[in-house]
PDB file of N, CA and C in Angstrom:
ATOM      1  N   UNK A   1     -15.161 -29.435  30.705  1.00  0.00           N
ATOM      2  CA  UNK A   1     -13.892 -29.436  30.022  1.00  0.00           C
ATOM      3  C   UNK A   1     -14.088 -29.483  28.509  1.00  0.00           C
ATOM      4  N   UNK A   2     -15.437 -30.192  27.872  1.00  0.00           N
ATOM      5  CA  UNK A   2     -15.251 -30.416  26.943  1.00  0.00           C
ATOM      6  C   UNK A   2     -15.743 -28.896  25.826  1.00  0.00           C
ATOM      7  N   UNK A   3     -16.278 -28.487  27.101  1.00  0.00           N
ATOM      8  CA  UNK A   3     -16.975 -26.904  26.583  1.00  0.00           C
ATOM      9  C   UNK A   3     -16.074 -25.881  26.074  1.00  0.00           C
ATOM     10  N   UNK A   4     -14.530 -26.123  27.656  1.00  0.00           N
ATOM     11  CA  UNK A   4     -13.729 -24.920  26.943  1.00  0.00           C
ATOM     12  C   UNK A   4     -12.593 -25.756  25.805  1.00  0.00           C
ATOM     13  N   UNK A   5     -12.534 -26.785  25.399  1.00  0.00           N
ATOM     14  CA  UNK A   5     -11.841 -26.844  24.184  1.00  0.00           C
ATOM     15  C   UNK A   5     -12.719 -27.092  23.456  1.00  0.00           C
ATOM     16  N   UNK A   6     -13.907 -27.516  22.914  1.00  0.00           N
ATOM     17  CA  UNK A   6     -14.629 -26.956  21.900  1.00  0.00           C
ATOM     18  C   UNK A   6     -14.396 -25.201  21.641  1.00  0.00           C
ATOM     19  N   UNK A   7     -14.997 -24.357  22.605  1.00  0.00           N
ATOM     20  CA  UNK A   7     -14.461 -23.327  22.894  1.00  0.00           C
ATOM     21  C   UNK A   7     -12.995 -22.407  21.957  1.00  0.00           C
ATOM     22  N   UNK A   8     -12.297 -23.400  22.132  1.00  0.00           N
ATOM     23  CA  UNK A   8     -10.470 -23.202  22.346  1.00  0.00           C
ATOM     24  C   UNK A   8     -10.358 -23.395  20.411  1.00  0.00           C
ATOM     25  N   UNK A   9     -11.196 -24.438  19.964  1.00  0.00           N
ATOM     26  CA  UNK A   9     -11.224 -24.884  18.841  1.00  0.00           C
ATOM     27  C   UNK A   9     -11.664 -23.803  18.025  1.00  0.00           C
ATOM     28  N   UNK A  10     -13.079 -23.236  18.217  1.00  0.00           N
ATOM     29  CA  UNK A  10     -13.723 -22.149  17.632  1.00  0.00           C
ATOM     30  C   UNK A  10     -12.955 -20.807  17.276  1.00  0.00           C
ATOM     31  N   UNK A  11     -12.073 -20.646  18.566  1.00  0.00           N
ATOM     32  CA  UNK A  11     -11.733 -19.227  18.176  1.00  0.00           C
ATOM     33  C   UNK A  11     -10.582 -19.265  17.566  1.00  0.00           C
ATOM     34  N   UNK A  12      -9.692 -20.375  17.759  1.00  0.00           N
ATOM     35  CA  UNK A  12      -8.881 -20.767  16.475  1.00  0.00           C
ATOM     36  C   UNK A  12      -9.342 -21.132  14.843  1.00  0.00           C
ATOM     37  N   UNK A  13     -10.324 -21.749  14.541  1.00  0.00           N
ATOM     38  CA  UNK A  13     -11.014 -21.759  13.453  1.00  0.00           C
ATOM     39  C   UNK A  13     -11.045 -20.304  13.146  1.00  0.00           C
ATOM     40  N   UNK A  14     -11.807 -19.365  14.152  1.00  0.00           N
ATOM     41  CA  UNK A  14     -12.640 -18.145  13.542  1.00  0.00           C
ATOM     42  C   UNK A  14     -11.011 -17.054  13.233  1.00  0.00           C
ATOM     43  N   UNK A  15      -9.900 -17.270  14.357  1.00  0.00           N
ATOM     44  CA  UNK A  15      -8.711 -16.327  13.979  1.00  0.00           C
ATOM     45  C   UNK A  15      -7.857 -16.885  12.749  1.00  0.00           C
ATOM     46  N   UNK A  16      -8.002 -17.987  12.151  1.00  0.00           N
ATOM     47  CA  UNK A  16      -7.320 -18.454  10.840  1.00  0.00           C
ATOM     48  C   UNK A  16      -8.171 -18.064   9.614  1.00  0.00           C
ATOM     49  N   UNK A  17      -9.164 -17.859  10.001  1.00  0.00           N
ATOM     50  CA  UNK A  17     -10.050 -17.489   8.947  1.00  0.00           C
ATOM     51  C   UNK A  17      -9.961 -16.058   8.130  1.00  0.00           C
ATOM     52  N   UNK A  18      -9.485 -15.308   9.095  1.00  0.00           N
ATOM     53  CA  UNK A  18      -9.455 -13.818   9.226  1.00  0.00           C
ATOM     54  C   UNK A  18      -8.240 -13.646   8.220  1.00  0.00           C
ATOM     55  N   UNK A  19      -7.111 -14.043   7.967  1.00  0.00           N
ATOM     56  CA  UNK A  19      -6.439 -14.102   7.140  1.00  0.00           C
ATOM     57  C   UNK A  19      -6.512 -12.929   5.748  1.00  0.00           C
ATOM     58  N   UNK A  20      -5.772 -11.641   5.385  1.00  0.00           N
ATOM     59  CA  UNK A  20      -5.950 -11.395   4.005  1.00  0.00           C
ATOM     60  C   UNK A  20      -5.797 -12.111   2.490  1.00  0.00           C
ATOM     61  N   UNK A  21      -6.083 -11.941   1.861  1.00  0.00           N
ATOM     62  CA  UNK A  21      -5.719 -12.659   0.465  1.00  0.00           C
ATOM     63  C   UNK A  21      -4.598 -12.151  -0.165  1.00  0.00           C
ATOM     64  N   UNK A  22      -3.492 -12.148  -0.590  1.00  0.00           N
ATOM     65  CA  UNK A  22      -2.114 -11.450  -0.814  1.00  0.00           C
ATOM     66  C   UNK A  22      -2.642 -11.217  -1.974  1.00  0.00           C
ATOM     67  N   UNK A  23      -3.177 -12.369  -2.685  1.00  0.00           N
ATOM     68  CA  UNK A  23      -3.072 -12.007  -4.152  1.00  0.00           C
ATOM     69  C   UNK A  23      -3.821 -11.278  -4.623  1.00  0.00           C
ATOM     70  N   UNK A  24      -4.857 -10.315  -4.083  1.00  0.00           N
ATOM     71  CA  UNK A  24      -5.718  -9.301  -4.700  1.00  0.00           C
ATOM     72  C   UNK A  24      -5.158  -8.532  -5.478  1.00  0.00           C
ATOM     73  N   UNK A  25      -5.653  -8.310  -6.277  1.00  0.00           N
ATOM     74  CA  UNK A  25      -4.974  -7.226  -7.380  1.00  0.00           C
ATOM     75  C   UNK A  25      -5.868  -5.769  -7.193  1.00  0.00           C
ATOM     76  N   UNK A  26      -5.628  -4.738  -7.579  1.00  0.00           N
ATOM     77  CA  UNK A  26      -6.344  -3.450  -7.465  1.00  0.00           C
ATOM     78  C   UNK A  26      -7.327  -3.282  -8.837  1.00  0.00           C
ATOM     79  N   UNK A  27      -6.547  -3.856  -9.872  1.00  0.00           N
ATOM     80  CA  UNK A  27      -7.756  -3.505 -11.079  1.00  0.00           C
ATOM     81  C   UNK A  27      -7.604  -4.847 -11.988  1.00  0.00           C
ATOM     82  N   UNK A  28      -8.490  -5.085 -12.624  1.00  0.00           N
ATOM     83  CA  UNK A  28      -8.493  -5.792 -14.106  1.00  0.00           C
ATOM     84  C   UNK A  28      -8.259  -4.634 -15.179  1.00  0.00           C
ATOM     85  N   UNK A  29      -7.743  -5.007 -15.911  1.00  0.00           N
ATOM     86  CA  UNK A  29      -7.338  -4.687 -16.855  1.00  0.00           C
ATOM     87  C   UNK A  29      -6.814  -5.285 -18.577  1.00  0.00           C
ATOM     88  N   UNK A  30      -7.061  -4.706 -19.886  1.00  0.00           N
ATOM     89  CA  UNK A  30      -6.677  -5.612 -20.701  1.00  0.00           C
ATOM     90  C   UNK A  30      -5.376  -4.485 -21.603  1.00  0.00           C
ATOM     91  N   UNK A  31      -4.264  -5.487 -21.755  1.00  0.00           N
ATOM     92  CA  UNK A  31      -3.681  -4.361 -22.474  1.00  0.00           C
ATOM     93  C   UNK A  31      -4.317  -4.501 -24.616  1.00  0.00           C
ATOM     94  N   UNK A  32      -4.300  -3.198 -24.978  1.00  0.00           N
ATOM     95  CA  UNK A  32      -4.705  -3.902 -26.335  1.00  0.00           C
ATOM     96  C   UNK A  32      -3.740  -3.392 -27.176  1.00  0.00           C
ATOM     97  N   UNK A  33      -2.873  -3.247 -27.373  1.00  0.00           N
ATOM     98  CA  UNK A  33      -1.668  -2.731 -28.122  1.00  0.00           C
ATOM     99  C   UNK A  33      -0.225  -1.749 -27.468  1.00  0.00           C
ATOM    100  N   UNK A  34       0.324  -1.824 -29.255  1.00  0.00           N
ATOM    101  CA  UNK A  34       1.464  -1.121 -28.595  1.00  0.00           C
ATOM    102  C   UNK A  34       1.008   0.694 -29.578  1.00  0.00           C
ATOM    103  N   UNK A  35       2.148   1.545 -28.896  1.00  0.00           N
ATOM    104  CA  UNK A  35       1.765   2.626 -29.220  1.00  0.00           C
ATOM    105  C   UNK A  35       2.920   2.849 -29.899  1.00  0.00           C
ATOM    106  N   UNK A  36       2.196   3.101 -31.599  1.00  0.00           N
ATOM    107  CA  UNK A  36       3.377   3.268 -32.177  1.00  0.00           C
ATOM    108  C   UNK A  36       3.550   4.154 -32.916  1.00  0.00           C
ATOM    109  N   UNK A  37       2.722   5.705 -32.278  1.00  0.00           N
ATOM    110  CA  UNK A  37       2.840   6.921 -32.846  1.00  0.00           C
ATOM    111  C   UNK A  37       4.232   7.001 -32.705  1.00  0.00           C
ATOM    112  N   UNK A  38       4.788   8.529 -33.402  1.00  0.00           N
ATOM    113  CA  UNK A  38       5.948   8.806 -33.639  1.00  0.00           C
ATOM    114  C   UNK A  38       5.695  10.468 -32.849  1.00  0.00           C
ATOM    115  N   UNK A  39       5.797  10.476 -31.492  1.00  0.00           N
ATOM    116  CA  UNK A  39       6.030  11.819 -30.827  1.00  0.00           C
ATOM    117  C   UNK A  39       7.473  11.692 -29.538  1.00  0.00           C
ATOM    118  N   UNK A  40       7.649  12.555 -29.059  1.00  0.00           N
ATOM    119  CA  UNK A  40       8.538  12.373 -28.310  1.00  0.00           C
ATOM    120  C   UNK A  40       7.846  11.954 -26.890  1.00  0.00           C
ATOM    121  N   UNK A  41       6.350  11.941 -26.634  1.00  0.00           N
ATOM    122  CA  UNK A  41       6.219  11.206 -25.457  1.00  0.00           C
ATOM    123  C   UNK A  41       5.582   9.719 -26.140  1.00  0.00           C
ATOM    124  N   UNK A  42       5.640   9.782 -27.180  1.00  0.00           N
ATOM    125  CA  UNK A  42       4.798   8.461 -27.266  1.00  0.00           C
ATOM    126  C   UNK A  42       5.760   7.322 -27.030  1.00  0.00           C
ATOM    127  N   UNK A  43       4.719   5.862 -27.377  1.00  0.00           N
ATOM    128  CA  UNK A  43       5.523   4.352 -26.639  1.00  0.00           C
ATOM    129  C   UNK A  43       4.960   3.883 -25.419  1.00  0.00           C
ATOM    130  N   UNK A  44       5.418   2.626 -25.682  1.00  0.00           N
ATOM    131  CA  UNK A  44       4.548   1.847 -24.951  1.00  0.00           C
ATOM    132  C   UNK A  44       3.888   1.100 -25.064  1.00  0.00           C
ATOM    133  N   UNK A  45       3.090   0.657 -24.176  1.00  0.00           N
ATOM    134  CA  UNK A  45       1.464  -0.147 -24.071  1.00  0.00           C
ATOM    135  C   UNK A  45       0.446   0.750 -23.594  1.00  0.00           C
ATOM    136  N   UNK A  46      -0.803   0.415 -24.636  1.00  0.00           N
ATOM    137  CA  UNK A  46      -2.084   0.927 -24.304  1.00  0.00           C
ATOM    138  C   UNK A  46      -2.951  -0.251 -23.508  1.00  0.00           C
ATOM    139  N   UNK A  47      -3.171   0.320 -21.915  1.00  0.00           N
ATOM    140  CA  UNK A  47      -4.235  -0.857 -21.728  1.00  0.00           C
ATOM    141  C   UNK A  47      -5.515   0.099 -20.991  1.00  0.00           C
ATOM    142  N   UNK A  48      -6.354  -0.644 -21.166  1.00  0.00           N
ATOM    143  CA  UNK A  48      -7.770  -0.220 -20.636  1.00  0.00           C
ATOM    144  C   UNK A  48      -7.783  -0.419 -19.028  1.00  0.00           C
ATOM    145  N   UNK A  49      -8.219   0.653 -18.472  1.00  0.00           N
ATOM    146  CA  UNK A  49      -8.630   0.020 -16.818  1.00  0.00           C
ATOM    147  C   UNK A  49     -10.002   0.800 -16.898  1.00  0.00           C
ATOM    148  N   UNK A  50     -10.684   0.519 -15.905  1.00  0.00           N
ATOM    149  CA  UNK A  50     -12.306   1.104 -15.738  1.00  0.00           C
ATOM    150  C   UNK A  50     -12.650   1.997 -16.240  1.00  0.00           C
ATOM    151  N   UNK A  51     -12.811   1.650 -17.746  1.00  0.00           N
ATOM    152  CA  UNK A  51     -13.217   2.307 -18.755  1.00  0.00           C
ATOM    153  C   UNK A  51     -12.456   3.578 -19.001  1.00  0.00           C
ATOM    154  N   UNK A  52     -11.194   3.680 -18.882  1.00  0.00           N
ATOM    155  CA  UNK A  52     -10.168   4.800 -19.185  1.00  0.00           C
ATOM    156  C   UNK A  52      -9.025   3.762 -19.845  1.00  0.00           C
ATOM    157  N   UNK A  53      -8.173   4.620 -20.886  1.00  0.00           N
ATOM    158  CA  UNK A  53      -7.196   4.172 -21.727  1.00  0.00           C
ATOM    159  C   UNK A  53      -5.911   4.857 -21.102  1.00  0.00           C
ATOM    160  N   UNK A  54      -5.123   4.094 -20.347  1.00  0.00           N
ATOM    161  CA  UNK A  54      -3.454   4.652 -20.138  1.00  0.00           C
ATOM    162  C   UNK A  54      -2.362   4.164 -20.943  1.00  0.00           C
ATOM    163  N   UNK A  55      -1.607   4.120 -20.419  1.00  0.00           N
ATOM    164  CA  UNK A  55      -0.100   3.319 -21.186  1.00  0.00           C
ATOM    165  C   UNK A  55       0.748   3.501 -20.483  1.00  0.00           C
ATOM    166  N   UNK A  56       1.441   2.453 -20.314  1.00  0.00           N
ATOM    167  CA  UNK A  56       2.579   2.091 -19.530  1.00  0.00           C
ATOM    168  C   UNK A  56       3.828   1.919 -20.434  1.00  0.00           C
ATOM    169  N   UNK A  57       4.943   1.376 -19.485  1.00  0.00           N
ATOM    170  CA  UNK A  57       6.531   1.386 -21.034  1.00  0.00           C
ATOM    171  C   UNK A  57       7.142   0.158 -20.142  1.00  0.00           C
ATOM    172  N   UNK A  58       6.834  -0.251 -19.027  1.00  0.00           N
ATOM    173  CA  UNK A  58       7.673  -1.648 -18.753  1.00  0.00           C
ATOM    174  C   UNK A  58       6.877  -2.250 -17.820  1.00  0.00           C
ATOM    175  N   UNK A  59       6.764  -3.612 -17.797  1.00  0.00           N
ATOM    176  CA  UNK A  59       5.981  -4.374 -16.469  1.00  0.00           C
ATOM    177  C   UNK A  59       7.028  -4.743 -15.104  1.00  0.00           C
ATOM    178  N   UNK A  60       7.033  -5.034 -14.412  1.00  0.00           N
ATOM    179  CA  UNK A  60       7.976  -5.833 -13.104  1.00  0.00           C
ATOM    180  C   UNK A  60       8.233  -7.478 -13.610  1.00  0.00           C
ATOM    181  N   UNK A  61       9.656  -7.114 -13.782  1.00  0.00           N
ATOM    182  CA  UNK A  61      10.242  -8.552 -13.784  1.00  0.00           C
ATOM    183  C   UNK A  61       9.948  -9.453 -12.826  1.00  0.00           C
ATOM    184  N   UNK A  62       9.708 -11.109 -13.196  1.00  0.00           N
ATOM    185  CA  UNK A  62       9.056 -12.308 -12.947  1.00  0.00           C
ATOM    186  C   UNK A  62       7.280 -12.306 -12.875  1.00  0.00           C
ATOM    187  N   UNK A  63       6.875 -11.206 -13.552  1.00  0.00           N
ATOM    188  CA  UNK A  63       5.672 -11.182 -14.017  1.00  0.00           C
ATOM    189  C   UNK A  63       4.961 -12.403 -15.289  1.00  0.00           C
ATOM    190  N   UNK A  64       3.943 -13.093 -14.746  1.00  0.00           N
ATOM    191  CA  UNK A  64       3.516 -14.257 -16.162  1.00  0.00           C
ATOM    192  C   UNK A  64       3.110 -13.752 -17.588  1.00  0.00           C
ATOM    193  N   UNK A  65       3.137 -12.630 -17.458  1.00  0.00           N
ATOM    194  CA  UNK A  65       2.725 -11.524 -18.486  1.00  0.00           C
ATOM    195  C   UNK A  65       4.276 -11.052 -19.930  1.00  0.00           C
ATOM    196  N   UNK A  66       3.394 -11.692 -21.139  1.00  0.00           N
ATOM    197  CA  UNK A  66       4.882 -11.481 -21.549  1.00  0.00           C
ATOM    198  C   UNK A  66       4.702 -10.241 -22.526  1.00  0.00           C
ATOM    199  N   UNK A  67       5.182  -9.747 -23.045  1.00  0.00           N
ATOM    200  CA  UNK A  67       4.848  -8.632 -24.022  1.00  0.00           C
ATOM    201  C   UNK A  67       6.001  -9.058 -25.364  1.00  0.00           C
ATOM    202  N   UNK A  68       6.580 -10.171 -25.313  1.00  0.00           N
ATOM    203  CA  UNK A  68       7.442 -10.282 -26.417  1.00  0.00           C
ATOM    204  C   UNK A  68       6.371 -11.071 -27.501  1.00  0.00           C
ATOM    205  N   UNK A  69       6.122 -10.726 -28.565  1.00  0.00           N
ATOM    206  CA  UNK A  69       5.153 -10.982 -29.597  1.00  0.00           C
ATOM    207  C   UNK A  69       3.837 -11.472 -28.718  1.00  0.00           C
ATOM    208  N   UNK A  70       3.528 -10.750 -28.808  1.00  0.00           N
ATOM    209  CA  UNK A  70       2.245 -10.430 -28.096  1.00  0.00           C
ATOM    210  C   UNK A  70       1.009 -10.775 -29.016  1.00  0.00           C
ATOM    211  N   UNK A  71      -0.082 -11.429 -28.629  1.00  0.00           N
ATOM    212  CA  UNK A  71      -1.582 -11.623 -29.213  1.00  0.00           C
ATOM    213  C   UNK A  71      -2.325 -10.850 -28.319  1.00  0.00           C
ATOM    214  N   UNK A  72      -2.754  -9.781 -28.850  1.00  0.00           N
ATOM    215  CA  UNK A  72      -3.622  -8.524 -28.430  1.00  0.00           C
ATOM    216  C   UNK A  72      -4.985  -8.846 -28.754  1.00  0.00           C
ATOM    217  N   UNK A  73      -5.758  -8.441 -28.130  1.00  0.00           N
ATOM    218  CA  UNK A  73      -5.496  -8.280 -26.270  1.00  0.00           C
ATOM    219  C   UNK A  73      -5.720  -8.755 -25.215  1.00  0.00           C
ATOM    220  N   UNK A  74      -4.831  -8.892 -23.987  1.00  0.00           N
ATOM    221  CA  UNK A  74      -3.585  -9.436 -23.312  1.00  0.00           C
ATOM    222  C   UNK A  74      -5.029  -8.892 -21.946  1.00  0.00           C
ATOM    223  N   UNK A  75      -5.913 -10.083 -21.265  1.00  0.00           N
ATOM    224  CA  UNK A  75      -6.371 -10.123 -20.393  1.00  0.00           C
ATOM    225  C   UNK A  75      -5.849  -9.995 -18.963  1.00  0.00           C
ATOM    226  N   UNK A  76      -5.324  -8.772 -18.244  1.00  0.00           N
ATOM    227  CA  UNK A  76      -4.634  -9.022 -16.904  1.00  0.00           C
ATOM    228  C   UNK A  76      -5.313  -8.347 -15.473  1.00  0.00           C
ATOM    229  N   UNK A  77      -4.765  -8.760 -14.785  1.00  0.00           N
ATOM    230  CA  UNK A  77      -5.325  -8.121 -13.505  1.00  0.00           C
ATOM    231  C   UNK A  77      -3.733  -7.627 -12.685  1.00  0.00           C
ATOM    232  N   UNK A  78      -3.864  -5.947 -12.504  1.00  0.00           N
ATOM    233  CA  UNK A  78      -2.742  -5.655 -12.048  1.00  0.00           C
ATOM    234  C   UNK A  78      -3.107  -4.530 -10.622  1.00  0.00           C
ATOM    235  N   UNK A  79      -1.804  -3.997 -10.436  1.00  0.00           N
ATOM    236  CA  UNK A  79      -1.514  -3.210  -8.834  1.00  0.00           C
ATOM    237  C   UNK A  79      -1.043  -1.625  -9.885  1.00  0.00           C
ATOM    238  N   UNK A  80      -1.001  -0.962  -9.765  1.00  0.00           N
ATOM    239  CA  UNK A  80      -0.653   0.094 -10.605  1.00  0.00           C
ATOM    240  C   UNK A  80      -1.090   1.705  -9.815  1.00  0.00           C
ATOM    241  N   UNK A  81      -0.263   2.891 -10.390  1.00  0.00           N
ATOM    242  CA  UNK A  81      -0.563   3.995  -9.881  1.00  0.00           C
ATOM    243  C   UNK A  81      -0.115   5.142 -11.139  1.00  0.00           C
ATOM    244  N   UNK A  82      -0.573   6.183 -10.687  1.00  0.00           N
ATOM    245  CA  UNK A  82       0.026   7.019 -11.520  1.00  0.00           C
ATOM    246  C   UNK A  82       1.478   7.484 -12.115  1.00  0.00           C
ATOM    247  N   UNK A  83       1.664   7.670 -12.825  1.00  0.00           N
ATOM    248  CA  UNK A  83       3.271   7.965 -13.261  1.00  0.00           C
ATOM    249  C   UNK A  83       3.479   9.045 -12.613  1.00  0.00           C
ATOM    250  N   UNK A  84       5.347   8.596 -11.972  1.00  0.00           N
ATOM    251  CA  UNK A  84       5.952  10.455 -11.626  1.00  0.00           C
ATOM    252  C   UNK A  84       5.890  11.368 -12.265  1.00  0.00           C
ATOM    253  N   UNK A  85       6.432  11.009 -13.400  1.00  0.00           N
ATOM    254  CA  UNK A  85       6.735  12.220 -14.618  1.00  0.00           C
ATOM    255  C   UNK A  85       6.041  11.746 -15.520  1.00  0.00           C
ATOM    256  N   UNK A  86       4.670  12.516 -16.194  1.00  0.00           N
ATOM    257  CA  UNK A  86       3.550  12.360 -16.974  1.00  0.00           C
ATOM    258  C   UNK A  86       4.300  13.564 -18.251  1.00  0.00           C
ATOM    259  N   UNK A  87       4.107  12.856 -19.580  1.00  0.00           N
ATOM    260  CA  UNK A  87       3.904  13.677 -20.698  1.00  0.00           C
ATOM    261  C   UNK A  87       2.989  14.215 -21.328  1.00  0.00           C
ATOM    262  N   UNK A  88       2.047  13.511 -21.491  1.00  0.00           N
ATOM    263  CA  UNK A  88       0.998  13.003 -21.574  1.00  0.00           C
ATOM    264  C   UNK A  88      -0.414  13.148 -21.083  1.00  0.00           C
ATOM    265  N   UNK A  89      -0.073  12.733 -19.848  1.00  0.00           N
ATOM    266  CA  UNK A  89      -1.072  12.482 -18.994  1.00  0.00           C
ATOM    267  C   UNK A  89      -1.683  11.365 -18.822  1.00  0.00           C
ATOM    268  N   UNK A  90      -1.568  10.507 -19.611  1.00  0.00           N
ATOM    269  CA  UNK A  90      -2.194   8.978 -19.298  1.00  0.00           C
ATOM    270  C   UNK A  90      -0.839   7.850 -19.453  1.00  0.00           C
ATOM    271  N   UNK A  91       0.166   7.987 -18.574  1.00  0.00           N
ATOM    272  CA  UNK A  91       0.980   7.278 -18.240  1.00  0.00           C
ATOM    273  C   UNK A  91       0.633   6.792 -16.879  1.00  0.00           C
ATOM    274  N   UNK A  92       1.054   5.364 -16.926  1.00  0.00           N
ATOM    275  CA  UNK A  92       1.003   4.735 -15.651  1.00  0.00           C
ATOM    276  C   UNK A  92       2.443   4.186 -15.032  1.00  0.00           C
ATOM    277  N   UNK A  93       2.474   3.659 -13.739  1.00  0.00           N
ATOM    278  CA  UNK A  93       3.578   2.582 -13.484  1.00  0.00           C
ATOM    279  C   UNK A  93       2.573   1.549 -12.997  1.00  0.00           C
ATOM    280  N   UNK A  94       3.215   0.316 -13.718  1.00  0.00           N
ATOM    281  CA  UNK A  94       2.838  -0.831 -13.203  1.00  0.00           C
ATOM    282  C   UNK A  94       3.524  -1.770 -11.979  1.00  0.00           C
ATOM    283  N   UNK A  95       3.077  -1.420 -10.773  1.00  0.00           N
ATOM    284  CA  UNK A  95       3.575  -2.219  -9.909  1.00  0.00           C
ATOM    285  C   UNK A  95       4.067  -4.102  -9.653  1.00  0.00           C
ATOM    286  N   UNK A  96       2.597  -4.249 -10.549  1.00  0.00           N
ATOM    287  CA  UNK A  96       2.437  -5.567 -10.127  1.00  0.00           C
ATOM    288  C   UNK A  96       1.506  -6.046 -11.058  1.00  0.00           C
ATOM    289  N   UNK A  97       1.379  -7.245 -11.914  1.00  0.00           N
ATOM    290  CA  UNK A  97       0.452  -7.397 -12.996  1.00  0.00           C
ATOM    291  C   UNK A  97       0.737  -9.090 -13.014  1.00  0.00           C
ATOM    292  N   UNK A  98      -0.905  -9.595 -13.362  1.00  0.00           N
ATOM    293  CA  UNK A  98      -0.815 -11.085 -13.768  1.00  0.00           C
ATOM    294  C   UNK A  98      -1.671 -11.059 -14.613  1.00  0.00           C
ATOM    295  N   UNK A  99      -1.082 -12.519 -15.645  1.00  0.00           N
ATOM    296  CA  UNK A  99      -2.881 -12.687 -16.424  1.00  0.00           C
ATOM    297  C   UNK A  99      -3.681 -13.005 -15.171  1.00  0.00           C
ATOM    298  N   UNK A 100      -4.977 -12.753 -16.138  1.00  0.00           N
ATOM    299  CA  UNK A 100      -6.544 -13.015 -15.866  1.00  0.00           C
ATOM    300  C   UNK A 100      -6.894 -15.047 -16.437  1.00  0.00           C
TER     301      UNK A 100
END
């Protein structure tokens, strides 16, 4: 008896374990400014992801990330994909973003 709830114990240990981590993020990232050329696609934020420079124009509200007077540059780890409508070409949307 004492075999199959030791047993009973284990594979409950080993199936709680298995669990994903929600909070993974897809990239680190740092933002380092704002973009303050004067074109009709420019604006925004410039941030770095794996060694490429994009820019984004808004984060997801209740994000810890503030961009109102900002001290550049802004260490984060975010969820992100390509923009629908690119001007550019290095526009992003930011799904999901926290500091680092």
């Amino acid at each position: 008896m004492k075999k199959i709830i030791f047993a009973g114990i284990l594979l409950l240990i080993c199936f709680s374990s298995c669990t994903e981590d929600e909070n993974l993020f897809m990239s680190n990232g740092t933002i380092t400014g704002i973009d303050i050329r004067e074109c009709s696609c420019c604006g925004g934020y410039f941030i770095d992801i794996n060694d490429s420079t994009y820019r984004f124009y808004t984060i997801p509200a209740g994000s810890d990330v503030q961009l109102q007077n900002p001290n550049f540059p802004i260490y984060v780890k975010l969820d992100w994909a390509k923009a629908d409508t690119v001007c550019l070409g290095d526009e992003i949307k930011v799904l999901r973003i926290g500091k680092r």
